[in-house]
PDB file of N, CA and C in Angstrom:
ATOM      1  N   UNK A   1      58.001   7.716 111.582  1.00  0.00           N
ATOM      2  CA  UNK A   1      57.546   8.834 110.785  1.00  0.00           C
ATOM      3  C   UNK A   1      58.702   9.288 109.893  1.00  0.00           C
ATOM      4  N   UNK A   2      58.300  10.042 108.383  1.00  0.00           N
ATOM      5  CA  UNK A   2      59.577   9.763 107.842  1.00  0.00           C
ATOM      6  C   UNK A   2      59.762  11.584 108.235  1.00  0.00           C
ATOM      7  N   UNK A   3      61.246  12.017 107.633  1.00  0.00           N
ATOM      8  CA  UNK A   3      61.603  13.452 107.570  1.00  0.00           C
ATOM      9  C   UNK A   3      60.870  14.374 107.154  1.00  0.00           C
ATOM     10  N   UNK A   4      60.153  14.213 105.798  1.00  0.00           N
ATOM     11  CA  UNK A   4      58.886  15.007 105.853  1.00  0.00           C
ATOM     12  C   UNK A   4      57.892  15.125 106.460  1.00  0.00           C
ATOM     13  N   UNK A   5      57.490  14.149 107.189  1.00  0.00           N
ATOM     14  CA  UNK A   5      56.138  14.234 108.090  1.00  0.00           C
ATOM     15  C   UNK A   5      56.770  14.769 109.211  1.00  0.00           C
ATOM     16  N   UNK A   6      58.101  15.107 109.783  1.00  0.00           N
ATOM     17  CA  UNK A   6      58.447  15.405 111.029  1.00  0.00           C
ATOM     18  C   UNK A   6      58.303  16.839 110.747  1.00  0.00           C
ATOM     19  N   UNK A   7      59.340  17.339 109.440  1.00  0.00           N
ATOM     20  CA  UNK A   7      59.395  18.587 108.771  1.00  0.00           C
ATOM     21  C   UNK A   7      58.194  19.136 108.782  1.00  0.00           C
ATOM     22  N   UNK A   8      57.319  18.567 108.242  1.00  0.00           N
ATOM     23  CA  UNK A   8      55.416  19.282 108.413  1.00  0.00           C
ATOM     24  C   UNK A   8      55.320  19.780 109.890  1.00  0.00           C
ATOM     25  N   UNK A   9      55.434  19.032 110.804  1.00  0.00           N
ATOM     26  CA  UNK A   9      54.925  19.030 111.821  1.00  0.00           C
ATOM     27  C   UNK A   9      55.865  20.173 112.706  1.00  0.00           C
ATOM     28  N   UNK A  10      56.963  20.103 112.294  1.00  0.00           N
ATOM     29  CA  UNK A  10      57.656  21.183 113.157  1.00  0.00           C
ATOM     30  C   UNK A  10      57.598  22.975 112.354  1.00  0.00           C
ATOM     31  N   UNK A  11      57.432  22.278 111.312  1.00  0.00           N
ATOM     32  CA  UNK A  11      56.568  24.008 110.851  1.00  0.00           C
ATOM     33  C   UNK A  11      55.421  24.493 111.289  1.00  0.00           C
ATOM     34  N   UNK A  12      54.398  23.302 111.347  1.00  0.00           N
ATOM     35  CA  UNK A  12      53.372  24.126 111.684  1.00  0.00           C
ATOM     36  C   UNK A  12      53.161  24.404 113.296  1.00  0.00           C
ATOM     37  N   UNK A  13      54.043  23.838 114.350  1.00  0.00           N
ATOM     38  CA  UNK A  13      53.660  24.016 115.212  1.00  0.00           C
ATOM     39  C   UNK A  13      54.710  25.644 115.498  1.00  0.00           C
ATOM     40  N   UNK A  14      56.068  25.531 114.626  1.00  0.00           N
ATOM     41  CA  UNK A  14      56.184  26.458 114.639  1.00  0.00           C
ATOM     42  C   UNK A  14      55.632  28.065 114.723  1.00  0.00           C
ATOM     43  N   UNK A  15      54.693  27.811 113.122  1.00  0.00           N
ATOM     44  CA  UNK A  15      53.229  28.786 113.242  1.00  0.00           C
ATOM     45  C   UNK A  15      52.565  28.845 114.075  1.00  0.00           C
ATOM     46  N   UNK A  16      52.380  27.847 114.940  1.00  0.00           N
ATOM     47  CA  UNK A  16      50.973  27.787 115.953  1.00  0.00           C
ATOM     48  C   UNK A  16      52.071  28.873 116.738  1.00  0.00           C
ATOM     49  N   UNK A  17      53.420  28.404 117.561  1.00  0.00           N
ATOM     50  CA  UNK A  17      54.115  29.596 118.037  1.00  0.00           C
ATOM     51  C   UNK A  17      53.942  31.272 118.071  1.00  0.00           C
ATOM     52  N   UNK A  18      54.017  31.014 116.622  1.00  0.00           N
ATOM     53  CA  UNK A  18      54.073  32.715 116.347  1.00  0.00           C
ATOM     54  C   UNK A  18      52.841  33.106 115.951  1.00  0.00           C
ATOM     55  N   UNK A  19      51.844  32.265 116.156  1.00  0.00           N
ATOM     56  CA  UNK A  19      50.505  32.992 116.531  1.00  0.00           C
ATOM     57  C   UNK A  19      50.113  33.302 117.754  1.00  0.00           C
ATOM     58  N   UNK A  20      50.627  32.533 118.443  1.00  0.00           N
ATOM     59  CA  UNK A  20      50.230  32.454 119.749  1.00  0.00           C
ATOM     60  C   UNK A  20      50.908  33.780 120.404  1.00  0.00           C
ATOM     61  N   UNK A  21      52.075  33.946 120.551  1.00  0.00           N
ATOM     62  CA  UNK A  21      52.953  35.134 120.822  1.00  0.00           C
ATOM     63  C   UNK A  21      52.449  37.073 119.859  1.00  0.00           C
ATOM     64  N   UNK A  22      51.721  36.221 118.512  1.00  0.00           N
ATOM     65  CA  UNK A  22      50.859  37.596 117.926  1.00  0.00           C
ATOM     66  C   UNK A  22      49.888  38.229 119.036  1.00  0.00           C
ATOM     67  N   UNK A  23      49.060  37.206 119.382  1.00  0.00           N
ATOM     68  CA  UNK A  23      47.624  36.933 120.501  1.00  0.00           C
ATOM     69  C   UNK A  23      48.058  37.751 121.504  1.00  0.00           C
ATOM     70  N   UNK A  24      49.289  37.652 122.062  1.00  0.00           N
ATOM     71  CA  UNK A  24      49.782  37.959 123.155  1.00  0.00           C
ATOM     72  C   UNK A  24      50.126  39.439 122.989  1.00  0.00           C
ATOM     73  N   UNK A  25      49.934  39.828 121.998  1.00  0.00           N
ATOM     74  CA  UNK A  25      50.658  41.260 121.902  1.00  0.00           C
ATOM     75  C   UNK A  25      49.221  42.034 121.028  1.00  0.00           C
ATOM     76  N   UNK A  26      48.421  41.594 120.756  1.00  0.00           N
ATOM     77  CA  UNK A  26      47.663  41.945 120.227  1.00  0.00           C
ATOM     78  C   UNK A  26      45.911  41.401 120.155  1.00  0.00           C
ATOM     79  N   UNK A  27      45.435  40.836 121.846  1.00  0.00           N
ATOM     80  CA  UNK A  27      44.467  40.607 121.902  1.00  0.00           C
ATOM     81  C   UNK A  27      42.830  40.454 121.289  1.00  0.00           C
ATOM     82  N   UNK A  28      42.979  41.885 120.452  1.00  0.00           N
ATOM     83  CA  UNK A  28      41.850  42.032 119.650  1.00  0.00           C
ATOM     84  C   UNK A  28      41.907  40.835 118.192  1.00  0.00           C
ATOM     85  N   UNK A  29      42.619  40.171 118.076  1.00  0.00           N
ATOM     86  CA  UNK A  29      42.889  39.464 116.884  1.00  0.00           C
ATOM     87  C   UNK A  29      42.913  38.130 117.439  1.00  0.00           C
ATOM     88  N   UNK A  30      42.330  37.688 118.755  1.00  0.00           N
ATOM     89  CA  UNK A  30      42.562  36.851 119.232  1.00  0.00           C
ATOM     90  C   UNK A  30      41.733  35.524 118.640  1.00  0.00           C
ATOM     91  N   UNK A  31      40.150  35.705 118.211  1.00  0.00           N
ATOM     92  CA  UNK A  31      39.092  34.924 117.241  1.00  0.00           C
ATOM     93  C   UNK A  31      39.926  34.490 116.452  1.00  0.00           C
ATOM     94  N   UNK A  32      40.125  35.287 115.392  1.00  0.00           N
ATOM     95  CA  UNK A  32      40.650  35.033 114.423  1.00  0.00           C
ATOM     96  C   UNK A  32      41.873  33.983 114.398  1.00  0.00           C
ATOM     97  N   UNK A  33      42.660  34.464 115.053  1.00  0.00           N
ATOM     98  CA  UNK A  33      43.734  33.640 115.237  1.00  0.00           C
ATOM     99  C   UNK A  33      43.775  32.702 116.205  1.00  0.00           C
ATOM    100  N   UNK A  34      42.933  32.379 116.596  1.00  0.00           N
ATOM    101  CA  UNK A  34      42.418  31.002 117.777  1.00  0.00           C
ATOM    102  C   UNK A  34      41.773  30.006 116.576  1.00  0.00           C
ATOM    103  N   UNK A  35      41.179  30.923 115.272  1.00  0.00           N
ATOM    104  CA  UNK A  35      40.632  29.742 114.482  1.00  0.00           C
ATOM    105  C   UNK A  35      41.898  29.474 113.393  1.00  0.00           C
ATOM    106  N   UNK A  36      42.512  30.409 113.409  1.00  0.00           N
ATOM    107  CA  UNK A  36      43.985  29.814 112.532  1.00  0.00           C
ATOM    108  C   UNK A  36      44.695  28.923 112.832  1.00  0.00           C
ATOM    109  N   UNK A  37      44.671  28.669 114.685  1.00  0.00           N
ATOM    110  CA  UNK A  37      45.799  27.777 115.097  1.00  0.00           C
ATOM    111  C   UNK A  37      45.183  26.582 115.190  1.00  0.00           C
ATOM    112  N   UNK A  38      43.739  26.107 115.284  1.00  0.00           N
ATOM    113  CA  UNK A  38      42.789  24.875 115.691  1.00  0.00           C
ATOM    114  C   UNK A  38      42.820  24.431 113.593  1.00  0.00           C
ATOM    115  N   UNK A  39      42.583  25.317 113.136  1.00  0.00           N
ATOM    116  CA  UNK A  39      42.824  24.469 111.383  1.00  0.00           C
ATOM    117  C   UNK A  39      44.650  24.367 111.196  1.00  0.00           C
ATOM    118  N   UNK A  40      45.427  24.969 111.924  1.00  0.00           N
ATOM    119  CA  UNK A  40      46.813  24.514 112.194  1.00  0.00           C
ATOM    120  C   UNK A  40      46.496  23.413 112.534  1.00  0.00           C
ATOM    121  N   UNK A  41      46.146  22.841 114.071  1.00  0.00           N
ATOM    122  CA  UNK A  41      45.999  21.593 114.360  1.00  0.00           C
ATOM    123  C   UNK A  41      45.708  20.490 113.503  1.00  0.00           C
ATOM    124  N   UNK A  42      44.457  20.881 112.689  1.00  0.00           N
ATOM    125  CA  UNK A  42      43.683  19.978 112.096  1.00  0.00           C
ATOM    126  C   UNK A  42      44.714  19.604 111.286  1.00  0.00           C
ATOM    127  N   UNK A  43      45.469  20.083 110.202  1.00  0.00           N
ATOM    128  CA  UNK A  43      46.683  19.793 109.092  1.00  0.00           C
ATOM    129  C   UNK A  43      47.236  18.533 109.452  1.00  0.00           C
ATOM    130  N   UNK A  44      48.036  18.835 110.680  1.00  0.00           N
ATOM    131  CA  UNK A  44      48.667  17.885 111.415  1.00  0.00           C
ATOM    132  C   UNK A  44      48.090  16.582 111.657  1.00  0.00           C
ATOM    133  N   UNK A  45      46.536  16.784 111.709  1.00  0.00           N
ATOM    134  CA  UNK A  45      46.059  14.819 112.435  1.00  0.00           C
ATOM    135  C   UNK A  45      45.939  14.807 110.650  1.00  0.00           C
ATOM    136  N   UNK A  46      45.321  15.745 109.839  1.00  0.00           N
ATOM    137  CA  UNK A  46      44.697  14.905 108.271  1.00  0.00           C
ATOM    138  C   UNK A  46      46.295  14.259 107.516  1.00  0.00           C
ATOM    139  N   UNK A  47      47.621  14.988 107.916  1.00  0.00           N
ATOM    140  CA  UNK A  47      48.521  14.444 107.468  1.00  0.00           C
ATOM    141  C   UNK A  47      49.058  13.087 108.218  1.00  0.00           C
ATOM    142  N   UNK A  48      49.015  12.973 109.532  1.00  0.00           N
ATOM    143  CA  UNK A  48      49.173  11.751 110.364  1.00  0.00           C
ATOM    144  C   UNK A  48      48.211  10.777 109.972  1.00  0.00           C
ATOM    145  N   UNK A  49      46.804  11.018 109.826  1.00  0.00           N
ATOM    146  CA  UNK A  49      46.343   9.725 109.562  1.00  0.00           C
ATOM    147  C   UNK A  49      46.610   9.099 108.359  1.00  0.00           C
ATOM    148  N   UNK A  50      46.682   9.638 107.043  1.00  0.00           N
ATOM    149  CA  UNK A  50      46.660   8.556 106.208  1.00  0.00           C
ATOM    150  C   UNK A  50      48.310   7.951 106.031  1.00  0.00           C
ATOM    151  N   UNK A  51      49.068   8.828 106.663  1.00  0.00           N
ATOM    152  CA  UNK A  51      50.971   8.132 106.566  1.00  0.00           C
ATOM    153  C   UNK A  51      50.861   7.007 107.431  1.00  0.00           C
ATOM    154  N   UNK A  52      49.805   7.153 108.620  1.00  0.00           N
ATOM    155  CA  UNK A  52      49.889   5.751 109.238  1.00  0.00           C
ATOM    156  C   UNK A  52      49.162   4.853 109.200  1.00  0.00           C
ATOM    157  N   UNK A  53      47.843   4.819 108.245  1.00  0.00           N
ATOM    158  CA  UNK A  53      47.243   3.837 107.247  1.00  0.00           C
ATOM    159  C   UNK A  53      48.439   3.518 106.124  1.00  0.00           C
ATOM    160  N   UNK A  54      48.994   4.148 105.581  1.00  0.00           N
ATOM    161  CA  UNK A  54      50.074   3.880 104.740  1.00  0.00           C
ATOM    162  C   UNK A  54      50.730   2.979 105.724  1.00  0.00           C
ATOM    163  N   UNK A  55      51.866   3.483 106.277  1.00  0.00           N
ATOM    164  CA  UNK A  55      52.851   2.399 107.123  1.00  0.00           C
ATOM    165  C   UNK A  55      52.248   1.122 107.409  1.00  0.00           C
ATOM    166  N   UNK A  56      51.016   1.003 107.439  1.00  0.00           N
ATOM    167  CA  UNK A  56      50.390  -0.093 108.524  1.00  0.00           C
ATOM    168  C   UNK A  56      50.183  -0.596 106.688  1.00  0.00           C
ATOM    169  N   UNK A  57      49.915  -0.005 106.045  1.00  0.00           N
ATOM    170  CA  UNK A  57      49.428  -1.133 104.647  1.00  0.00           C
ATOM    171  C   UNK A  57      47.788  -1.640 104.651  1.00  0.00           C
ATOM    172  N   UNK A  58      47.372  -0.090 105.246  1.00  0.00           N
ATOM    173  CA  UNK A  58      45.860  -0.606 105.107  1.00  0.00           C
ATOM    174  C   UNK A  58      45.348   0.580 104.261  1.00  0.00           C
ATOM    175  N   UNK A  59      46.029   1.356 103.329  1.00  0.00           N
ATOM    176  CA  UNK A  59      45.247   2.222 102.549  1.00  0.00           C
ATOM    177  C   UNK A  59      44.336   1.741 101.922  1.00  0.00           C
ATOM    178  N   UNK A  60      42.702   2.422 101.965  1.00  0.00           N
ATOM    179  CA  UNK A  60      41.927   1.885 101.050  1.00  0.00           C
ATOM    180  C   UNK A  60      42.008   1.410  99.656  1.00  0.00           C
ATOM    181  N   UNK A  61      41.819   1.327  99.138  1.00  0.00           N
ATOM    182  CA  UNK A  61      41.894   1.368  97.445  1.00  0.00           C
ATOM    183  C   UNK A  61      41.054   2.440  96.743  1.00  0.00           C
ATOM    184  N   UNK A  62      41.561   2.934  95.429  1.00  0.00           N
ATOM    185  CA  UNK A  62      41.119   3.922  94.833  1.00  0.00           C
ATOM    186  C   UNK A  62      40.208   3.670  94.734  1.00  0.00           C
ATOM    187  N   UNK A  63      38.963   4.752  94.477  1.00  0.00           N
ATOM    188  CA  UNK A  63      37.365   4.077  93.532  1.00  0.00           C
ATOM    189  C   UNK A  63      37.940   4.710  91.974  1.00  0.00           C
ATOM    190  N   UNK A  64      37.197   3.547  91.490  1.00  0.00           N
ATOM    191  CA  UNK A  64      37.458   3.779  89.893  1.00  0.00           C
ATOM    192  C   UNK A  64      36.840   5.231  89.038  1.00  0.00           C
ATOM    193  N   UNK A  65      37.444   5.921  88.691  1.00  0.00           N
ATOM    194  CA  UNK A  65      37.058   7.159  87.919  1.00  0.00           C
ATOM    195  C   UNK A  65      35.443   6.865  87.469  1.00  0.00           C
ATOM    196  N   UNK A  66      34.856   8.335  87.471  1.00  0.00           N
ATOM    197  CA  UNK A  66      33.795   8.132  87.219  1.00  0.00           C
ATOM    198  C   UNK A  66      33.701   8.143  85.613  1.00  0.00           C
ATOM    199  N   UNK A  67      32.617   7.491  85.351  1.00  0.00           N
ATOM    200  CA  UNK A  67      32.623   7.587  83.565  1.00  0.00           C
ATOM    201  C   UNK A  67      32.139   9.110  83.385  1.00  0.00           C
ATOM    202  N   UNK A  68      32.973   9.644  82.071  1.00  0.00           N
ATOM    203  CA  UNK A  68      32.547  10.551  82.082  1.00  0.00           C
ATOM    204  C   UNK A  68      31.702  10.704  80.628  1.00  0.00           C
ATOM    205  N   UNK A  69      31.635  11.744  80.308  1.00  0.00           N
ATOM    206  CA  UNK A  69      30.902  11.962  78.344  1.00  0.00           C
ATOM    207  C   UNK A  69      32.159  12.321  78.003  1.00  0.00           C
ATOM    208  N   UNK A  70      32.214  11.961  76.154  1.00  0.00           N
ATOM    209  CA  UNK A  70      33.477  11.887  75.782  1.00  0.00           C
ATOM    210  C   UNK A  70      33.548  13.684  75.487  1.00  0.00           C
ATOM    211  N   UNK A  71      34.656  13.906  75.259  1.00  0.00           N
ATOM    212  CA  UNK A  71      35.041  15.258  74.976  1.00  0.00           C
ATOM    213  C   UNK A  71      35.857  16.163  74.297  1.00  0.00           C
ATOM    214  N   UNK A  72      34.741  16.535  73.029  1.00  0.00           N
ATOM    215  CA  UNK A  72      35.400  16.667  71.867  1.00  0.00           C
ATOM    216  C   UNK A  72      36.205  17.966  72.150  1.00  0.00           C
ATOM    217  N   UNK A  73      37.372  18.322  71.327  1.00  0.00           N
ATOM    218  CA  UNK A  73      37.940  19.735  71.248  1.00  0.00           C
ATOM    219  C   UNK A  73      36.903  20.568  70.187  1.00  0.00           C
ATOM    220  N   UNK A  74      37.297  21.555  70.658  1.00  0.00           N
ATOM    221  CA  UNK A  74      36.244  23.033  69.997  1.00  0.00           C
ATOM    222  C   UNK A  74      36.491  23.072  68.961  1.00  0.00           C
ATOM    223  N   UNK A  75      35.557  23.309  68.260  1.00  0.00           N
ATOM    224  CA  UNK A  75      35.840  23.583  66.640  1.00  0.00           C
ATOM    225  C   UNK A  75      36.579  25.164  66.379  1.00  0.00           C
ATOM    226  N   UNK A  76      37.553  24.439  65.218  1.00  0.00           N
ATOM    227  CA  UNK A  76      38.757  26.113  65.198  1.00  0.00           C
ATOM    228  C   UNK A  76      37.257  26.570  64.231  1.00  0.00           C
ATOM    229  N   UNK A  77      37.850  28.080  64.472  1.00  0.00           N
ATOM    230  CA  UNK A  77      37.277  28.707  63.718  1.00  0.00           C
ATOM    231  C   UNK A  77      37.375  29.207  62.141  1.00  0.00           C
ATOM    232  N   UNK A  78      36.911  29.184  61.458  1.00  0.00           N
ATOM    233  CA  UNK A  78      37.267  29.460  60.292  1.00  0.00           C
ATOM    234  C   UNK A  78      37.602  31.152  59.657  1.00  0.00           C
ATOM    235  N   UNK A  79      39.120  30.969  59.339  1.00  0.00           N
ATOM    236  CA  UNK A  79      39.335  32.717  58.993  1.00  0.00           C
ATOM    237  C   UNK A  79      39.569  32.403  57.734  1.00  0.00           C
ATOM    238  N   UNK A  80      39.546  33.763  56.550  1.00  0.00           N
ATOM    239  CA  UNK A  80      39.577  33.891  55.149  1.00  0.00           C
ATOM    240  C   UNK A  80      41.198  33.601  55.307  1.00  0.00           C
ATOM    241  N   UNK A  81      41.673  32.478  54.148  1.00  0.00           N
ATOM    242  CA  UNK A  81      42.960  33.014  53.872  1.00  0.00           C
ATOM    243  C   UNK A  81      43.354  33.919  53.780  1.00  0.00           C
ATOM    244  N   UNK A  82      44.885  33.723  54.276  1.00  0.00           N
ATOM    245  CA  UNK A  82      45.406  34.851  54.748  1.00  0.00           C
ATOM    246  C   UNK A  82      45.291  35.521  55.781  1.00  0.00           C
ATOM    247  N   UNK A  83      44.397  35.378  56.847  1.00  0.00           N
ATOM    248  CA  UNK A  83      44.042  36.166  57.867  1.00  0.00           C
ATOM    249  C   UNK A  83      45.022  36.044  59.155  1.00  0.00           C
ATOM    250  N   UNK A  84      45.020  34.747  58.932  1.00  0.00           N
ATOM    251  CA  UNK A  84      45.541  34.076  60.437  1.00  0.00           C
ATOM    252  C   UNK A  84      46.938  34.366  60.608  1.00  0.00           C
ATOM    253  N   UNK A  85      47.657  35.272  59.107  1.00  0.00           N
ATOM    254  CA  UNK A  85      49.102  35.016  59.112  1.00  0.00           C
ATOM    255  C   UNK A  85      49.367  36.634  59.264  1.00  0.00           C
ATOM    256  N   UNK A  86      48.114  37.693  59.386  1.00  0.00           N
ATOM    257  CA  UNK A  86      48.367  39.208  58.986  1.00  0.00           C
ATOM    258  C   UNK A  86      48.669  39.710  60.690  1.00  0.00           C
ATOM    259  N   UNK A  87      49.779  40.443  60.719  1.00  0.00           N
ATOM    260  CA  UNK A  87      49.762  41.125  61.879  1.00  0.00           C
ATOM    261  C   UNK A  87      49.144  42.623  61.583  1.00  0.00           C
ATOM    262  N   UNK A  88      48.729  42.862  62.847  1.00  0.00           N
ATOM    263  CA  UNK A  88      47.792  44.526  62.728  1.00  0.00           C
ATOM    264  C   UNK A  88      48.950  45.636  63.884  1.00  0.00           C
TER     265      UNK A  88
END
C-alpha cells in the first residue's frame, strides 16, 4: 500500500476515534454518529478496492465518452456603440 493510502486510512480511523469518544460523552448523538462512522468505514474499502485492482493491473478500462450535441457559445449581445466602454 503506498503512503497515501496508509495516510487515508490513519485519518479516518482517526475520526472514527473521536467520534466514538464524542458518543461516549454525549449519548443522545449517538444515531447520528453511528451513521458517520459506518460511511467512515465505507471510504476506506471504496479507496482499498480500486488501489488493489490497480496494483494487481486489472483496472477495467474506461467506457468511451458519451456522444454528446455539439455546443455552440451564446450569442454576445448586441450594445449601441459606445456602450460597452461607458462606466455609470
Amino acid at each position: 500500500m503506498t503512503h497515501l493510502a496508509t495516510l487515508f486510512t490513519a485519518i479516518i480511523l482517526g475520526l472514527r476515534v473521536a467520534i466514538a469518544n464524542h458518543v461516549v460523552r454525549n449519548p443522545t448523538q449517538a444515531p447520528l454518529l453511528n451513521r458517520a462512522c459506518f460511511y467512515l468505514s465505507g471510504s476506506i474499502r471504496r479507496l482499498h478496492r480500486p488501489f488493489a485492482l490497480w496494483q494487481a493491473g486489472t483496472l477495467p478500462t474506461p467506457r468511451p465518452a458519451r456522444p454528446g450535441r455539439e455546443r455552440t457559445p451564446p450569442a454576445t449581445p448586441h450594445l449601441p456603440a459606445g456602450q460597452a466602454t461607458r462606466c455609470r
